[in-house]
N, C-alpha and C. Protein backbone atom coordinates (compact mmCIF):
# COMPACT_ATOMS: atom_id res chain seq x y z
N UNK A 1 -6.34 -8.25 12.20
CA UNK A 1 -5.38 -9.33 12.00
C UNK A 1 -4.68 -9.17 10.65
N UNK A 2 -5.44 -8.50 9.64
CA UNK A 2 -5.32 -8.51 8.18
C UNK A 2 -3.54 -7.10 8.23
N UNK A 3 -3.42 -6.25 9.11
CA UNK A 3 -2.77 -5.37 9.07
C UNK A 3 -1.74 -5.70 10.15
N UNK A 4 -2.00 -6.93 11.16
CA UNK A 4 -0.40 -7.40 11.80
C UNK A 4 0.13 -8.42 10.92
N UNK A 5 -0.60 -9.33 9.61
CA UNK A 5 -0.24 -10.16 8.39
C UNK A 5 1.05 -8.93 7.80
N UNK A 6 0.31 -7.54 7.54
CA UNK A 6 0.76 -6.78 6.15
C UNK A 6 2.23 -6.30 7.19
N UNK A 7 2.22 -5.60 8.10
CA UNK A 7 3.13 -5.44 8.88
C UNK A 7 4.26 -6.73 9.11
N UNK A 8 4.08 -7.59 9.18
CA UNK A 8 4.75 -8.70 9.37
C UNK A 8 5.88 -8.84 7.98
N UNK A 9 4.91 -9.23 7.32
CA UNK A 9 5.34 -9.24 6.01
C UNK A 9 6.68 -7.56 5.73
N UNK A 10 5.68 -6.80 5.64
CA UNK A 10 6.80 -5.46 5.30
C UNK A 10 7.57 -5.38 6.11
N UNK A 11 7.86 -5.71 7.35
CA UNK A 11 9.24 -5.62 8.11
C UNK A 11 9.96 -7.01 7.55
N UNK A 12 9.43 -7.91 7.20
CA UNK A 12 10.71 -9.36 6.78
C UNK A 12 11.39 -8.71 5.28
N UNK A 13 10.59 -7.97 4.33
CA UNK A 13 10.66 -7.32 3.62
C UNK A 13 11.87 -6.62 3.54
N UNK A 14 11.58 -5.20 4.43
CA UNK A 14 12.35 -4.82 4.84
C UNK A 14 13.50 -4.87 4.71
N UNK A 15 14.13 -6.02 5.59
CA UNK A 15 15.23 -6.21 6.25
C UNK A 15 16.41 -7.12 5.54
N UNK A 16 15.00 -8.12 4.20
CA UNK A 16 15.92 -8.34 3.32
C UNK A 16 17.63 -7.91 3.12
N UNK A 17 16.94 -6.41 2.67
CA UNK A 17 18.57 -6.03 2.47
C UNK A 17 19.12 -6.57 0.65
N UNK A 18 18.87 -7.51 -0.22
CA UNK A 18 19.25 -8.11 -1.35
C UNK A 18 18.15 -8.79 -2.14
N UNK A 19 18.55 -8.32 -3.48
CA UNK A 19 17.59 -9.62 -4.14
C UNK A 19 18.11 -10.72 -4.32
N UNK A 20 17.35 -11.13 -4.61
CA UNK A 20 17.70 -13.20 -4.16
C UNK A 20 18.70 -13.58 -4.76
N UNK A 21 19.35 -13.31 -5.76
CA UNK A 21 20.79 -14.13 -6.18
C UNK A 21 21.85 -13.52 -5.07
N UNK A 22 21.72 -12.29 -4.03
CA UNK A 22 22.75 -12.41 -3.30
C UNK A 22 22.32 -12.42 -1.69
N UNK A 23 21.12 -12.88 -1.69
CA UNK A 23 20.36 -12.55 -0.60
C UNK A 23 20.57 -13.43 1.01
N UNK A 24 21.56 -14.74 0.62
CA UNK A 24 22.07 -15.33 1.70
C UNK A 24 23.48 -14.94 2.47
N UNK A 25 23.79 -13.98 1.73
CA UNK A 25 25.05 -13.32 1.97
C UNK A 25 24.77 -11.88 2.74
N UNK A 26 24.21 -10.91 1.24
CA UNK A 26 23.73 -9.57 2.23
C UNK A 26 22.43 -9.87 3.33
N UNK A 27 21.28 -10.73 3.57
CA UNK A 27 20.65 -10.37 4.31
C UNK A 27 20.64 -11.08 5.90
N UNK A 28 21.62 -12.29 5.87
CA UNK A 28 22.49 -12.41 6.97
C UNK A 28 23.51 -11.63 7.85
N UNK A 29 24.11 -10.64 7.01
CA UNK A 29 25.01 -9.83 7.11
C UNK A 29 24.06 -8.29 7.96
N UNK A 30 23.03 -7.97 7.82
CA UNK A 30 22.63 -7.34 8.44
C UNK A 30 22.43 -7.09 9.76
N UNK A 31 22.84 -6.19 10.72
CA UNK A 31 22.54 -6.53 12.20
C UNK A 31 21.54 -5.14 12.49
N UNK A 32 21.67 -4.27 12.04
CA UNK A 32 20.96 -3.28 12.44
C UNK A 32 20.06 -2.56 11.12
N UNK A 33 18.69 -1.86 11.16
CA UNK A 33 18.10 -1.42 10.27
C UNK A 33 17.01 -0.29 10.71
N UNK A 34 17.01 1.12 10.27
CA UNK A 34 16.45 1.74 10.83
C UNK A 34 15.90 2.48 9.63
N UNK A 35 14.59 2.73 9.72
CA UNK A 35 14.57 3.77 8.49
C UNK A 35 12.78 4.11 8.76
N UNK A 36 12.36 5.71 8.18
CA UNK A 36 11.26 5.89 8.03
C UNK A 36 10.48 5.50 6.99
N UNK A 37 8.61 5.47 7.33
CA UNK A 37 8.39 4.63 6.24
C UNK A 37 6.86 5.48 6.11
N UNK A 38 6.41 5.33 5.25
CA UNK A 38 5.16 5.88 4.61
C UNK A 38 4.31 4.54 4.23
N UNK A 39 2.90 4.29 4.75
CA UNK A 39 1.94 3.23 4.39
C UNK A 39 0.70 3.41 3.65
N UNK A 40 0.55 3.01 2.23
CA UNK A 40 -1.02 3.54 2.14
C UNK A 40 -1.61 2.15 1.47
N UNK A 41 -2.86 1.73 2.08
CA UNK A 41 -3.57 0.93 1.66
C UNK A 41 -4.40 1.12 0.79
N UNK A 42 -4.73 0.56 0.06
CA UNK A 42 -5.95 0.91 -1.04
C UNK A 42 -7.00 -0.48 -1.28
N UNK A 43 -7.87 -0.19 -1.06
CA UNK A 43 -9.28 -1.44 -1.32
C UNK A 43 -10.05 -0.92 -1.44
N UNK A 44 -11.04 -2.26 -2.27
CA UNK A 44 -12.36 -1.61 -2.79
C UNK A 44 -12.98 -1.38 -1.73
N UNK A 45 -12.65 -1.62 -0.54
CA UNK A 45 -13.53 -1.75 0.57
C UNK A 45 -13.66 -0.03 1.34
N UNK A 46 -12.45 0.55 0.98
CA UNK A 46 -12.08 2.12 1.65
C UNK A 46 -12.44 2.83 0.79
N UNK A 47 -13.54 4.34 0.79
CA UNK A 47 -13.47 5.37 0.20
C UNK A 47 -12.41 6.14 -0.44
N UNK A 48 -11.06 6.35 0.45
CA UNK A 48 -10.26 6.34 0.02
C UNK A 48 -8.70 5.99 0.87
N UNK A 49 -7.47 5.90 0.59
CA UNK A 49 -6.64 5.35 0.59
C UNK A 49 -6.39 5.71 2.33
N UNK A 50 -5.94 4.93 2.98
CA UNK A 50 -5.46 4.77 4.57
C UNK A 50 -4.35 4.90 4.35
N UNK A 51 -3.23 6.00 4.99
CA UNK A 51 -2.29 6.22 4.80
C UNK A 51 -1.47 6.43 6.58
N UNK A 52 -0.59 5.69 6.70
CA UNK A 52 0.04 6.08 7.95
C UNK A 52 1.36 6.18 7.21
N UNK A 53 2.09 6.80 9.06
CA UNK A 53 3.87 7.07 8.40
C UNK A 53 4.39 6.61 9.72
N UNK A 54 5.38 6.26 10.12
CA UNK A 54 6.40 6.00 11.39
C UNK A 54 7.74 5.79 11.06
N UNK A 55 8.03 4.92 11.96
CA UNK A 55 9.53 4.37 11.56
C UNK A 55 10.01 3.15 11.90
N UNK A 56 10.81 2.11 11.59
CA UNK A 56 10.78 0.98 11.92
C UNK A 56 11.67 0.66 12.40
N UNK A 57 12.71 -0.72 12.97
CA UNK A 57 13.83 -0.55 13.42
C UNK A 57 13.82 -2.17 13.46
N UNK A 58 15.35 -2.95 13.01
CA UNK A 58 15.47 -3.82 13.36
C UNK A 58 16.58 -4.58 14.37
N UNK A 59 16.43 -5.00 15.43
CA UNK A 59 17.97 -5.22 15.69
C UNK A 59 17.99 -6.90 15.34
N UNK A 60 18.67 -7.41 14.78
CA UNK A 60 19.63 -9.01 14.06
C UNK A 60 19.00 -9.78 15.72
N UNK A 61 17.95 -10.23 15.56
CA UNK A 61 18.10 -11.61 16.38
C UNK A 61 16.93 -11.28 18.10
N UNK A 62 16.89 -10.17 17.76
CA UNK A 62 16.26 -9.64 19.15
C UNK A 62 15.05 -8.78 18.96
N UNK A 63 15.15 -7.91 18.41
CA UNK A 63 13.56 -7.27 18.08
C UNK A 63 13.40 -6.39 16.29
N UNK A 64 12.13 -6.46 16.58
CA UNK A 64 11.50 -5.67 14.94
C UNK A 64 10.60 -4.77 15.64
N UNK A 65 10.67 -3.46 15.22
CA UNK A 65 9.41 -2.71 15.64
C UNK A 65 8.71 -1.69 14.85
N UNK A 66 7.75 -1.92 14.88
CA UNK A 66 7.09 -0.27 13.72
C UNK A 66 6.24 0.33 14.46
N UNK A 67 6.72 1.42 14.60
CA UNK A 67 6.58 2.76 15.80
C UNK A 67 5.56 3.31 14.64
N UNK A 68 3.79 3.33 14.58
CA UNK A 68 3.05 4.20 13.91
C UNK A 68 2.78 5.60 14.48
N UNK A 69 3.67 6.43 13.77
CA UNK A 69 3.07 7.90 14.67
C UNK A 69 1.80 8.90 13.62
N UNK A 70 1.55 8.49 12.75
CA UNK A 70 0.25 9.21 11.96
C UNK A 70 -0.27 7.83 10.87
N UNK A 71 -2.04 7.83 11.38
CA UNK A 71 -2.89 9.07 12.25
C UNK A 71 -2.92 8.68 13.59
N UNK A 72 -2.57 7.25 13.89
CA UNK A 72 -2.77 7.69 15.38
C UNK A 72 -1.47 6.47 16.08
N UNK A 73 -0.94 6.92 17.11
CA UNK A 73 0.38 6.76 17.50
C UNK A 73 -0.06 5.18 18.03
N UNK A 74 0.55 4.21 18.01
CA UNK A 74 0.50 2.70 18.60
C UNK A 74 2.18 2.05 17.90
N UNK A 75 2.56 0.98 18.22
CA UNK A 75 3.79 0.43 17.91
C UNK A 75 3.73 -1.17 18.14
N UNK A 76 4.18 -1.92 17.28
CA UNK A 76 4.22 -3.35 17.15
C UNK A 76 5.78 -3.62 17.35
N UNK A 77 6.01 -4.60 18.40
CA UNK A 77 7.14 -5.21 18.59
C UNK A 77 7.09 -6.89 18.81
N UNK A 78 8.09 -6.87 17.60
CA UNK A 78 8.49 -8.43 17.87
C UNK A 78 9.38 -8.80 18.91
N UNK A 79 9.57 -9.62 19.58
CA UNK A 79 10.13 -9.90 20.23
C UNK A 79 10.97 -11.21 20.13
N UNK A 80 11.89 -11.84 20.78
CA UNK A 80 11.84 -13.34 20.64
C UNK A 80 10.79 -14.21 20.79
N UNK A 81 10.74 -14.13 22.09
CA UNK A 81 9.57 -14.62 22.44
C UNK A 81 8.33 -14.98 22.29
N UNK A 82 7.74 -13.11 22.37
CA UNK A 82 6.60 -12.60 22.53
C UNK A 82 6.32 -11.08 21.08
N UNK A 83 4.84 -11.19 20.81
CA UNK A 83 4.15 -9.65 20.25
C UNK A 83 3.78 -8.40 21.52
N UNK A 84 4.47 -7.74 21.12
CA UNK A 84 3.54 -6.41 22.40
C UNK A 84 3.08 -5.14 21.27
N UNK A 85 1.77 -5.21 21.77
CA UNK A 85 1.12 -4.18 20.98
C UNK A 85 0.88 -3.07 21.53
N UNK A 86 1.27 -1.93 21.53
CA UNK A 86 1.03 -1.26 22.48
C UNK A 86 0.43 0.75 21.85
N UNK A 87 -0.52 0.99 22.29
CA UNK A 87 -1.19 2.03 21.95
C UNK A 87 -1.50 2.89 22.93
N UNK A 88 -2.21 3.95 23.34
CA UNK A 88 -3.02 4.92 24.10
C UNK A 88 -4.00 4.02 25.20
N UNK A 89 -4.34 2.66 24.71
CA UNK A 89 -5.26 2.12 26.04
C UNK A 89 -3.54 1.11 26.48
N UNK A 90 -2.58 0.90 26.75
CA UNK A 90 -2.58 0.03 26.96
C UNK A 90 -1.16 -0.88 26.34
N UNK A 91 -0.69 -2.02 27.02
CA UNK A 91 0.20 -2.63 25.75
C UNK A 91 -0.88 -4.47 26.15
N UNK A 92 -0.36 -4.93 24.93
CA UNK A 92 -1.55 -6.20 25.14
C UNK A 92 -0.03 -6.88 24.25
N UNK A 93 0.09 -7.86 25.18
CA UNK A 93 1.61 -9.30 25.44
C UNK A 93 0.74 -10.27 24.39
N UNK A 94 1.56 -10.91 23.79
CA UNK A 94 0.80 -12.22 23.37
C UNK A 94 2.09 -13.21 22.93
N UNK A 95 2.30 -13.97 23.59
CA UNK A 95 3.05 -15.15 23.76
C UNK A 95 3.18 -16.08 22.50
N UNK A 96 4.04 -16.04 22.01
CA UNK A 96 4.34 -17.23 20.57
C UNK A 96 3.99 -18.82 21.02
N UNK A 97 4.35 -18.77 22.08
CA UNK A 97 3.97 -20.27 22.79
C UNK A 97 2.67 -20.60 23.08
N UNK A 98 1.61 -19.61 23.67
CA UNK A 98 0.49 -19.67 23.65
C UNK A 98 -0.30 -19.24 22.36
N UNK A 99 0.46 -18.97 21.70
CA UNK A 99 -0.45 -18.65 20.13
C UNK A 99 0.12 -19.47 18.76
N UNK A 100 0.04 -20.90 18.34
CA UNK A 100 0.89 -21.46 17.02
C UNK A 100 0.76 -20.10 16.35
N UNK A 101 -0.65 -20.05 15.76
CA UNK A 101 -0.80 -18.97 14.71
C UNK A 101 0.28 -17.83 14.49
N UNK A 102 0.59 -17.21 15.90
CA UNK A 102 1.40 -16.01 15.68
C UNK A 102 3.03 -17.03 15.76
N UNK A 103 3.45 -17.85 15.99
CA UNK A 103 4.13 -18.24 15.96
C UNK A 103 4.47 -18.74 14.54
N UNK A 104 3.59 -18.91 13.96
CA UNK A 104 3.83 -19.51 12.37
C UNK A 104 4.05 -18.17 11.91
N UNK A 105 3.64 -17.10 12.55
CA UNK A 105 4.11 -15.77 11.37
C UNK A 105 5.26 -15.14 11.77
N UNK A 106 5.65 -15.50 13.01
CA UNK A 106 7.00 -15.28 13.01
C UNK A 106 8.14 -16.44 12.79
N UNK A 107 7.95 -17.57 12.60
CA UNK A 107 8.64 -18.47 11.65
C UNK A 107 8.61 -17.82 10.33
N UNK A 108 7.52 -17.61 9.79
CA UNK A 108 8.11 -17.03 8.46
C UNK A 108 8.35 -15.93 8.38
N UNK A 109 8.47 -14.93 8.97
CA UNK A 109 9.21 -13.74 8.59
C UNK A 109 10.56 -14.20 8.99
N UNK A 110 11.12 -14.22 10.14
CA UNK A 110 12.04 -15.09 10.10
C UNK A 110 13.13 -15.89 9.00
N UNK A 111 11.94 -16.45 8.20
CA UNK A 111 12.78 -17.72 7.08
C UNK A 111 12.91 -16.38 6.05
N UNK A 112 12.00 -15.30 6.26
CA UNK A 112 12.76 -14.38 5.36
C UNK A 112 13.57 -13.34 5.20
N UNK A 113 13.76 -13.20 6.83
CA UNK A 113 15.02 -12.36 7.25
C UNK A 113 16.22 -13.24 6.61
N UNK A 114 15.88 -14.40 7.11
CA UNK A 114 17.42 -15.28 7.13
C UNK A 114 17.74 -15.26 5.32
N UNK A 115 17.00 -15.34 4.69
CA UNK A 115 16.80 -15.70 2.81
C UNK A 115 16.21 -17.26 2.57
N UNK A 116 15.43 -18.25 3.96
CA UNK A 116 15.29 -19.58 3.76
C UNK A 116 14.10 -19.48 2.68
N UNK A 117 13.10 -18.40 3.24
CA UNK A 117 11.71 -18.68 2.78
C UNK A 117 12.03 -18.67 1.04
N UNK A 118 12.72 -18.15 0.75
CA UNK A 118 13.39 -17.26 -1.03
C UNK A 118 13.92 -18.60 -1.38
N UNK A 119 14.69 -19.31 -1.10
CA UNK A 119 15.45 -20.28 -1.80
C UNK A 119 13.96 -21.67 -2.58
N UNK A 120 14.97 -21.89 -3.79
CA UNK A 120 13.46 -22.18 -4.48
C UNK A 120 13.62 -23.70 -3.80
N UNK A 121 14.39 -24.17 -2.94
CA UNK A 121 13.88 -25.47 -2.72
C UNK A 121 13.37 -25.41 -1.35
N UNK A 122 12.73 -23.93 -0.66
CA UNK A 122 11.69 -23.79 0.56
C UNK A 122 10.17 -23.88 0.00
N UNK A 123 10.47 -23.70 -0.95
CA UNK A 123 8.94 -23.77 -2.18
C UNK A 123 8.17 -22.82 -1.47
N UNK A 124 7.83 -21.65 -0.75
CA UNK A 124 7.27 -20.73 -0.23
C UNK A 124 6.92 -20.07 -1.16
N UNK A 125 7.22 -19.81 -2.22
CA UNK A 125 7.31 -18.12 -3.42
C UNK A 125 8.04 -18.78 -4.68
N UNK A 126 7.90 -18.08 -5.84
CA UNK A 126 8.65 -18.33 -6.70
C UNK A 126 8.65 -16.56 -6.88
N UNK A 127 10.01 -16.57 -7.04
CA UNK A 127 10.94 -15.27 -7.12
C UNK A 127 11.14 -15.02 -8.51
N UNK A 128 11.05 -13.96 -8.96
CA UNK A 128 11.92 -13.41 -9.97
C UNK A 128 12.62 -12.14 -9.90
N UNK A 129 13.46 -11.76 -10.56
CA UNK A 129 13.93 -10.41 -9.96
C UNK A 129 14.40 -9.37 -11.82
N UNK A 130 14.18 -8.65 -11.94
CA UNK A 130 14.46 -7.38 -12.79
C UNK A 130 15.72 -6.68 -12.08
N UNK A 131 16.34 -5.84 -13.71
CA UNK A 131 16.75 -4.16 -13.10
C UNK A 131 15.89 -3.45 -13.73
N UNK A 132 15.70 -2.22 -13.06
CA UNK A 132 15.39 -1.23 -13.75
C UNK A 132 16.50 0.43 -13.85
N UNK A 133 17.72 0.67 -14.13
CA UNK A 133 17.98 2.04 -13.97
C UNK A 133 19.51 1.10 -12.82
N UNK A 134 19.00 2.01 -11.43
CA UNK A 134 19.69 1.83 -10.32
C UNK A 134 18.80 0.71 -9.66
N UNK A 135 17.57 0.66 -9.67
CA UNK A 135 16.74 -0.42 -9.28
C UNK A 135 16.69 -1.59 -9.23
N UNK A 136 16.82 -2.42 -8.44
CA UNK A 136 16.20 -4.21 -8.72
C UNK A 136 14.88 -4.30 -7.99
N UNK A 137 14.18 -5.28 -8.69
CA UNK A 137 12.68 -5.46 -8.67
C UNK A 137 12.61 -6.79 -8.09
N UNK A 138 12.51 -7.24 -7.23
CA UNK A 138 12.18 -8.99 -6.75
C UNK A 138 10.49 -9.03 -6.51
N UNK A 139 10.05 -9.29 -7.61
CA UNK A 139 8.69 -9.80 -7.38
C UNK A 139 8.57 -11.71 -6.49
N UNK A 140 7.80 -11.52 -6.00
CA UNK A 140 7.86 -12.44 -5.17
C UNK A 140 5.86 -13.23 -5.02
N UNK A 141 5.74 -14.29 -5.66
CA UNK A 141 4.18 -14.84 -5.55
C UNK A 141 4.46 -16.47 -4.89
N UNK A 142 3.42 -16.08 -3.62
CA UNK A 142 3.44 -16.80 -2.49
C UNK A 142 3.03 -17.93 -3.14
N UNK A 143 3.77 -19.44 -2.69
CA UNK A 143 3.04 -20.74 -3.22
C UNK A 143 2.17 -21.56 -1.91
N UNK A 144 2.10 -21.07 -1.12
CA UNK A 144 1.35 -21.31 0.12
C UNK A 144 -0.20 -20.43 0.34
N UNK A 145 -0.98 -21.76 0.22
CA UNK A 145 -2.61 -21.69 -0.17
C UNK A 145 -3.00 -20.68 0.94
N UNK A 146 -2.55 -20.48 2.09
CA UNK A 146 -2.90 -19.67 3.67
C UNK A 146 -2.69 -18.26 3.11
N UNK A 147 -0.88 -18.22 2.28
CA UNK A 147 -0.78 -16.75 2.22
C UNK A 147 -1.33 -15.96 0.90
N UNK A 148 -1.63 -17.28 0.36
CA UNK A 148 -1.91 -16.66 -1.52
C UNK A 148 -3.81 -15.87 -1.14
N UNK A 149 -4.32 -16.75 0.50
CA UNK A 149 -5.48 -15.91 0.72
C UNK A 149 -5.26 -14.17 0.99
N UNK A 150 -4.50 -13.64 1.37
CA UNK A 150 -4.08 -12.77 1.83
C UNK A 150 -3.18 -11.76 0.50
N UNK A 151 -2.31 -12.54 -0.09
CA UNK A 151 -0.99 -11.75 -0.98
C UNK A 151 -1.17 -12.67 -2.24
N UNK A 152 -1.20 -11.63 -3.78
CA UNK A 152 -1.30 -12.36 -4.67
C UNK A 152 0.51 -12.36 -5.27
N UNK A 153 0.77 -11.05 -5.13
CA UNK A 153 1.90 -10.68 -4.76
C UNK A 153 2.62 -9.57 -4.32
N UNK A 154 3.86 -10.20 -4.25
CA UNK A 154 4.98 -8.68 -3.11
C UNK A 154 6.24 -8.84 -3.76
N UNK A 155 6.13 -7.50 -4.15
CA UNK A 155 7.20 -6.48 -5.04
C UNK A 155 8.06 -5.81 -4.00
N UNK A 156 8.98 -6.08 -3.66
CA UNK A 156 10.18 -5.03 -3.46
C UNK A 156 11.24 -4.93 -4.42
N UNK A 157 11.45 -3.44 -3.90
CA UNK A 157 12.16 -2.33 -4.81
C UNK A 157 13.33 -2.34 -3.90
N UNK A 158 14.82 -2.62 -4.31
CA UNK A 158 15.83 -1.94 -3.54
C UNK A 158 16.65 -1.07 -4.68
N UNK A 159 17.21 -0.36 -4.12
CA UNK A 159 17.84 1.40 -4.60
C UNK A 159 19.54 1.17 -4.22
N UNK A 160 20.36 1.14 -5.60
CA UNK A 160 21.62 1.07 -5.82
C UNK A 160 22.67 -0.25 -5.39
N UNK A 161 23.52 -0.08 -5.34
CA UNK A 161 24.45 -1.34 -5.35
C UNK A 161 24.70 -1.95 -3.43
N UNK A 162 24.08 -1.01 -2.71
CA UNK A 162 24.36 -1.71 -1.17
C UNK A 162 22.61 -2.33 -1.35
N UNK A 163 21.60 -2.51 -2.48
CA UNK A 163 20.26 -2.79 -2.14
C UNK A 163 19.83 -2.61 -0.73
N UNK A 164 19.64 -0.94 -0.73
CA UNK A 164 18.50 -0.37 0.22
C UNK A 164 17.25 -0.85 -0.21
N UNK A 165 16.54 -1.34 0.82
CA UNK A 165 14.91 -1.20 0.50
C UNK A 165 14.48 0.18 0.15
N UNK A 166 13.96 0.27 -0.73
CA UNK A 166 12.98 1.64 -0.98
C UNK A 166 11.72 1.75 -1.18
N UNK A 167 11.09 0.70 -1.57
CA UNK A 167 10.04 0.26 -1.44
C UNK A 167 9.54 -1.29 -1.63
N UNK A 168 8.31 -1.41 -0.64
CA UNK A 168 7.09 -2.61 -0.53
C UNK A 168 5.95 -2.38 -1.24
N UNK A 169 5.25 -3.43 -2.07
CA UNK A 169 3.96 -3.22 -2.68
C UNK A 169 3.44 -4.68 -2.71
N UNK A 170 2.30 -4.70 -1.94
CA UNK A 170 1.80 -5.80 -1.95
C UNK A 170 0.46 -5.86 -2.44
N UNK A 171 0.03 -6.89 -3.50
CA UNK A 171 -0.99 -6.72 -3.99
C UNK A 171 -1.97 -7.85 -3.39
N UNK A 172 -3.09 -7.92 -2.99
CA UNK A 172 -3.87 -8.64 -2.47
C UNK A 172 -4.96 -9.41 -3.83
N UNK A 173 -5.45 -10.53 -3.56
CA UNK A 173 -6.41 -11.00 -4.33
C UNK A 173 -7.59 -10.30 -4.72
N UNK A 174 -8.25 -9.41 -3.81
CA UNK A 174 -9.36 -8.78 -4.04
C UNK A 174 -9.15 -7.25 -4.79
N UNK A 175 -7.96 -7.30 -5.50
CA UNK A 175 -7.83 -5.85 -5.79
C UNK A 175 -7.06 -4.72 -4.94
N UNK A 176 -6.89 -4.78 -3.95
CA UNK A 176 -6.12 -3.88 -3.05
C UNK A 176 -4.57 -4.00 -2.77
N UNK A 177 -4.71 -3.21 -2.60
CA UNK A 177 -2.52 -3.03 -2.38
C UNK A 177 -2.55 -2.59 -1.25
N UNK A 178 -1.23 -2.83 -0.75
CA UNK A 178 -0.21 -1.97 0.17
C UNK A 178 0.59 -1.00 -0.29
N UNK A 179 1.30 -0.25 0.02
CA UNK A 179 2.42 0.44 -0.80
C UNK A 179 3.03 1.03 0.31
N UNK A 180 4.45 0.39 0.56
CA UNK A 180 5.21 1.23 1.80
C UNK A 180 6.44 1.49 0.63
N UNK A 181 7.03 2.69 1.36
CA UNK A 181 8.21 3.75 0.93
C UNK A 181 8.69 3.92 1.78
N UNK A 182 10.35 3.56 1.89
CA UNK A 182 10.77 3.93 2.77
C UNK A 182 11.85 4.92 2.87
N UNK A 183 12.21 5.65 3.37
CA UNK A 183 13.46 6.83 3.49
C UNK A 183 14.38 7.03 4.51
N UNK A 184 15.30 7.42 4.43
CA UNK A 184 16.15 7.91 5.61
C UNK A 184 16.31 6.38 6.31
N UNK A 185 16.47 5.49 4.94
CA UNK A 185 16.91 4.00 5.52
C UNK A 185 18.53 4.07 5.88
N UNK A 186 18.75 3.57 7.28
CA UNK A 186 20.42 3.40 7.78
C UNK A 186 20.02 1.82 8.15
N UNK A 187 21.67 1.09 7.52
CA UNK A 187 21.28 -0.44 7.89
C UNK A 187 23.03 -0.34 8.27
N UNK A 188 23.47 -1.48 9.23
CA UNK A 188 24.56 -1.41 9.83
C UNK A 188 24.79 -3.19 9.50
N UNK A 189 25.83 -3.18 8.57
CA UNK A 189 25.92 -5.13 7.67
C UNK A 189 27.36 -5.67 8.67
C-alpha cells in the first residue's frame, strides 16, 4: 500500500508541470505528459536501495499510468473511475466507489494535478519554492496528520523556463526517501 501512496504521489507530482507561483496556469494547461522515469527507494529497512525504471504517461482528465518494466514488469492505471493493477498473474479492478480510501487518494492527487491541494488556503502543505541555476525547487511539507505519517517531505525539481519535472524526492519520517528522475519528459500544454 506504502508504494501505490509513493506512486500516487509521484505521478500528481509529475504532472504539476510549475512551481506554485505559476502553477494554476501551467498545470491546468497541461493535457498530455509522457516521460521515462528511474525509482530508487532507500530505508533503514532495505539492505540496499530498490531501484525500478519504466515510463509514465498522463492523459488531462482520463488516465495516469506507470508502466514498471525493471525488475519486474506490472503497471498502475488510474482511471476515472477505477485502479487496475495489472502484472504477470493477472489485472486486479478496484473501484473508487467501493473503496473511500482509494478514493481519497485520488481526490488528492487530483487537487494536485489541478494546483488546489498547493494553494495556501487548501491548507494541505505549506510550499516554498527556490532557484537554483536553471532549476526551481518547490519543497512541499504535508499539513495533514494521515500524510505527514507517510511524507515528511516532497521536493520537486523542475528544469528551465517551460518547468519540466526532472525530478521527485520524497523523504519519509523514518529516514527513507524516494528519489524519481525523470527523462525524455514530452508534455503537450
Amino acid at each position: 500500500m506504502r508504494r501505490f501512496s509513493l506512486i500516487l504521489l509521484f505521478a500528481a507530482a509529475s504532472i504539476l508541470g510549475a512551481p506554485a507561483q505559476t502553477l494554476d496556469f501551467n498545470a491546468l494547461a497541461v493535457k498530455t505528459l509522457d516521460g521515462r522515469f528511474t525509482q530508487v527507494l532507500e530505508s533503514p529497512l532495505l539492505e540496499k536501495p530498490d531501484v525500478s525504471t519504466g515510463r509514465m504517461q498522463y492523459v488531462r482528465g482520463d488516465k495516469l499510468v506507470w508502466k514498471y518494466e525493471t525488475p519486474k514488469l506490472y503497471q498502475l492505471s488510474m482511471l476515472k473511475d477505477r485502479l487496475v493493477v495489472t502484472s504477470s498473474a493477472g489485472a486486479k479492478v478496484t473501484s473508487y466507489a467501493d473503496n473511500p480510501m482509494m478514493e481519497q487518494k485520488r481526490d488528492l492527487m487530483m487537487g494536485l494535478i489541478s494546483g488546489d491541494s498547493l494553494r495556501p488556503d487548501a491548507g494541505k502543505f505549506d510550499v516554498s519554492v527556490r532557484e537554483d541555476g536553471n532549476l526551481t525547487i518547490v519543497t512541499m511539507v504535508p499539513r495533514i496528520r494521515q500524510m505527514k505519517k507517510s511524507f515528511s517531505t516532497i521536493e520537486l525539481t523542475f528544469r528551465g523556463l517551460q518547468y519540466t519535472i526532472s525530478k521527485v524526492v520524497l523523504s519519509a519520517p523514518d529516514g527513507g526517501k524516494t528519489t524519481i528522475t525523470f527523462s525524455d519528459v514530452k508534455t503537450e500544454r
